[in-house]
C-alpha atoms as a PDB file:
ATOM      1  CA  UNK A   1     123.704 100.969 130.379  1.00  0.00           C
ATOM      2  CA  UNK A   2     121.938 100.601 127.347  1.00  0.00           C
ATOM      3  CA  UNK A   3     123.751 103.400 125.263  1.00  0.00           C
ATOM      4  CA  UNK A   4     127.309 101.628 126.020  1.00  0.00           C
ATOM      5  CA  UNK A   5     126.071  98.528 124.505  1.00  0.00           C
ATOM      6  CA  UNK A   6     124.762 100.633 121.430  1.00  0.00           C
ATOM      7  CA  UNK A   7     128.317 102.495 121.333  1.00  0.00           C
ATOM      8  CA  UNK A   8     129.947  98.619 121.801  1.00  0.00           C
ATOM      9  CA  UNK A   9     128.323  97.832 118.409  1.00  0.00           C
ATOM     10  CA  UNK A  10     125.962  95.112 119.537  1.00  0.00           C
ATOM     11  CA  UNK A  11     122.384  97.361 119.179  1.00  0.00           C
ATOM     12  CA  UNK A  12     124.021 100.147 116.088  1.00  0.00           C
ATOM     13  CA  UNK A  13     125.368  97.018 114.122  1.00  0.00           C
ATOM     14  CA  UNK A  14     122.061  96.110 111.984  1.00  0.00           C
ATOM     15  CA  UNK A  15     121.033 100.000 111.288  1.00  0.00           C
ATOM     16  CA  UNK A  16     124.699 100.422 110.128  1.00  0.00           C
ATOM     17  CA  UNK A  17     124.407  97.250 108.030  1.00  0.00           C
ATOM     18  CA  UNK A  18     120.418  98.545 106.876  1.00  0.00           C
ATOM     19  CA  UNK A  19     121.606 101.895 105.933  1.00  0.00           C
ATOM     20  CA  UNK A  20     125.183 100.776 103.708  1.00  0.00           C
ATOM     21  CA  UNK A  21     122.448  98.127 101.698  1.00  0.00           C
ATOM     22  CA  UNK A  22     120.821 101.298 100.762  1.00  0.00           C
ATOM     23  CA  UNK A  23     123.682 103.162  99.744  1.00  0.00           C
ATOM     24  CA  UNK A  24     124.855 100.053  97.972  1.00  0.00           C
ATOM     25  CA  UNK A  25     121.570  99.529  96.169  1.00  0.00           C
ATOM     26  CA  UNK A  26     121.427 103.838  95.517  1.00  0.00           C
ATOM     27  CA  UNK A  27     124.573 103.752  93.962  1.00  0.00           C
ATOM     28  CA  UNK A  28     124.259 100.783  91.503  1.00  0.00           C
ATOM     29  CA  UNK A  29     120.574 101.998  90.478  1.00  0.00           C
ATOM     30  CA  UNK A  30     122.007 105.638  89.743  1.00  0.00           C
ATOM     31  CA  UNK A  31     125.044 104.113  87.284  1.00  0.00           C
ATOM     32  CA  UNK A  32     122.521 101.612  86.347  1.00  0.00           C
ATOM     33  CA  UNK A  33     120.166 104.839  84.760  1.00  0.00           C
ATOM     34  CA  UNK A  34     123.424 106.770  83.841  1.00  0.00           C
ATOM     35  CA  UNK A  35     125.481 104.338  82.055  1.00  0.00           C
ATOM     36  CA  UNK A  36     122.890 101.684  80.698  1.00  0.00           C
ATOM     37  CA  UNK A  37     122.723 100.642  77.403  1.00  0.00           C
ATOM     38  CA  UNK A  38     120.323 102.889  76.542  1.00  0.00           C
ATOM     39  CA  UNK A  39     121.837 105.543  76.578  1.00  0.00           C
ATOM     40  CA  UNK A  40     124.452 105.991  74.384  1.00  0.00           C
ATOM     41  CA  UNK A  41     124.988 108.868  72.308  1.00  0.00           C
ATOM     42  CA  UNK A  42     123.867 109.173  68.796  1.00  0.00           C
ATOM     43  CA  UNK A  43     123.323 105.427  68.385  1.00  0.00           C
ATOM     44  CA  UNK A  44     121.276 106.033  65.052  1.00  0.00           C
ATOM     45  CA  UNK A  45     121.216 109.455  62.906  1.00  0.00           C
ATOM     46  CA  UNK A  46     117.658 110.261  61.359  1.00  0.00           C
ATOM     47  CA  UNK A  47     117.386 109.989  57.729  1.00  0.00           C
ATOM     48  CA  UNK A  48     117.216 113.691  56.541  1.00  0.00           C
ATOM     49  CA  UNK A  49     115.708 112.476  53.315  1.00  0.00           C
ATOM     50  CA  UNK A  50     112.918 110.563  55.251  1.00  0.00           C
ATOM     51  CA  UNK A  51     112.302 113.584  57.603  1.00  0.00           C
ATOM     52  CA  UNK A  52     111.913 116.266  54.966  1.00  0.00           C
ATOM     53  CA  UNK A  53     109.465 114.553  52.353  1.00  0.00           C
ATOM     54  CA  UNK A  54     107.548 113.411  55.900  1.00  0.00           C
ATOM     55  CA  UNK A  55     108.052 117.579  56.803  1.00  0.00           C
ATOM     56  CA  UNK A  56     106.637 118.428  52.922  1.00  0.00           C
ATOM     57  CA  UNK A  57     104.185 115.901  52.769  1.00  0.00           C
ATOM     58  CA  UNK A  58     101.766 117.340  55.858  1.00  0.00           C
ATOM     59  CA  UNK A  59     102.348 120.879  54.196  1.00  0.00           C
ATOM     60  CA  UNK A  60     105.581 122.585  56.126  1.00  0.00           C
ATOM     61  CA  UNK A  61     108.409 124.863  54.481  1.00  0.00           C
ATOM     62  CA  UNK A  62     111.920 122.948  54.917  1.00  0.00           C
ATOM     63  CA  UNK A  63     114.575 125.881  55.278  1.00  0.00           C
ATOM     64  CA  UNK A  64     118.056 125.934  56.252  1.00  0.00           C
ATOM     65  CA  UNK A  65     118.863 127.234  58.976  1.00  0.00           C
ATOM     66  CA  UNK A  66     121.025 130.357  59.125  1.00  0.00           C
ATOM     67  CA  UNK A  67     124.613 130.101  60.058  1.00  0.00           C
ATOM     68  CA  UNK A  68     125.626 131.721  63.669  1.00  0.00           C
ATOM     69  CA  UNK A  69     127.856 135.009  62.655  1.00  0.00           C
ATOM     70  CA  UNK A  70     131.510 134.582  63.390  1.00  0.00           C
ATOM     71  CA  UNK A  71     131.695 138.275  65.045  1.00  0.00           C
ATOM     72  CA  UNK A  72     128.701 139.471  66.879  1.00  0.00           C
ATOM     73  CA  UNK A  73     128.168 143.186  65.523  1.00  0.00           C
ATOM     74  CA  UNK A  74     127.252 145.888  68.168  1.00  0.00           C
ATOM     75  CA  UNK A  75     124.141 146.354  69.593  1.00  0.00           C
ATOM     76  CA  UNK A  76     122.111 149.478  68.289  1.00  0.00           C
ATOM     77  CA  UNK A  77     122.158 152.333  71.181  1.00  0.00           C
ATOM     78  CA  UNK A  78     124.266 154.523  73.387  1.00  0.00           C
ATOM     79  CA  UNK A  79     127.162 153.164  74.963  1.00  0.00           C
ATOM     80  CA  UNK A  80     126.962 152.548  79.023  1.00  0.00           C
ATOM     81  CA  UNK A  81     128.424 155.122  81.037  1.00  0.00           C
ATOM     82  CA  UNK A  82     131.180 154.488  83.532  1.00  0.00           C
ATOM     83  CA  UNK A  83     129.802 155.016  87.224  1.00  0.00           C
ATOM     84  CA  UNK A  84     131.420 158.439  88.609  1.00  0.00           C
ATOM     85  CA  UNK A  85     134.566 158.186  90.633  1.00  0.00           C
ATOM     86  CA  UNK A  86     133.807 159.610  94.068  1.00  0.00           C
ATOM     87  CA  UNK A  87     136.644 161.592  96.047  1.00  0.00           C
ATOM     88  CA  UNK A  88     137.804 161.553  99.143  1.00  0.00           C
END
């Protein structure tokens, strides 16, 4: 008798009810951490200025960095080898 009145809704009602708050509370704490005010992009740009005399004063060597290549050239080495073609 007991699991028709937990099918009727009386008994399943407050579990139902517990586990939606959670989902409820899950979801707003996740777009909370996502999409706070924190954390938006690039809200301030270093000073470049700043960071190399703070780079030069303790000592380090401020270099450019190099520019990726716009065609890769080919790697050094034999070329792979098709497998074989078996026959029937």
């Amino acid at each position: 008798m007991k699991l028709r009145e937990r099918m009727r809704g009386k008994e399943i009602g407050r579990p139902l009810a517990i586990a939606a708050a959670v989902a409820i509370l899950s979801a707003a704490a996740f777009l909370v951490v996502e999409f706070g005010p924190w954390n938006r992009e690039a809200a301030e740009q270093p000073d470049r200025a700043a960071t190399k005399a703070a780079a030069q004063a303790v000592g380090a060597k401020v270099t450019p960095t190099q520019p990726k290549l716009a065609v890769e050239p080919t790697p050094a080495g034999p070329k792979p080898v098709q497998p074989p073609v078996v026959a029937n």
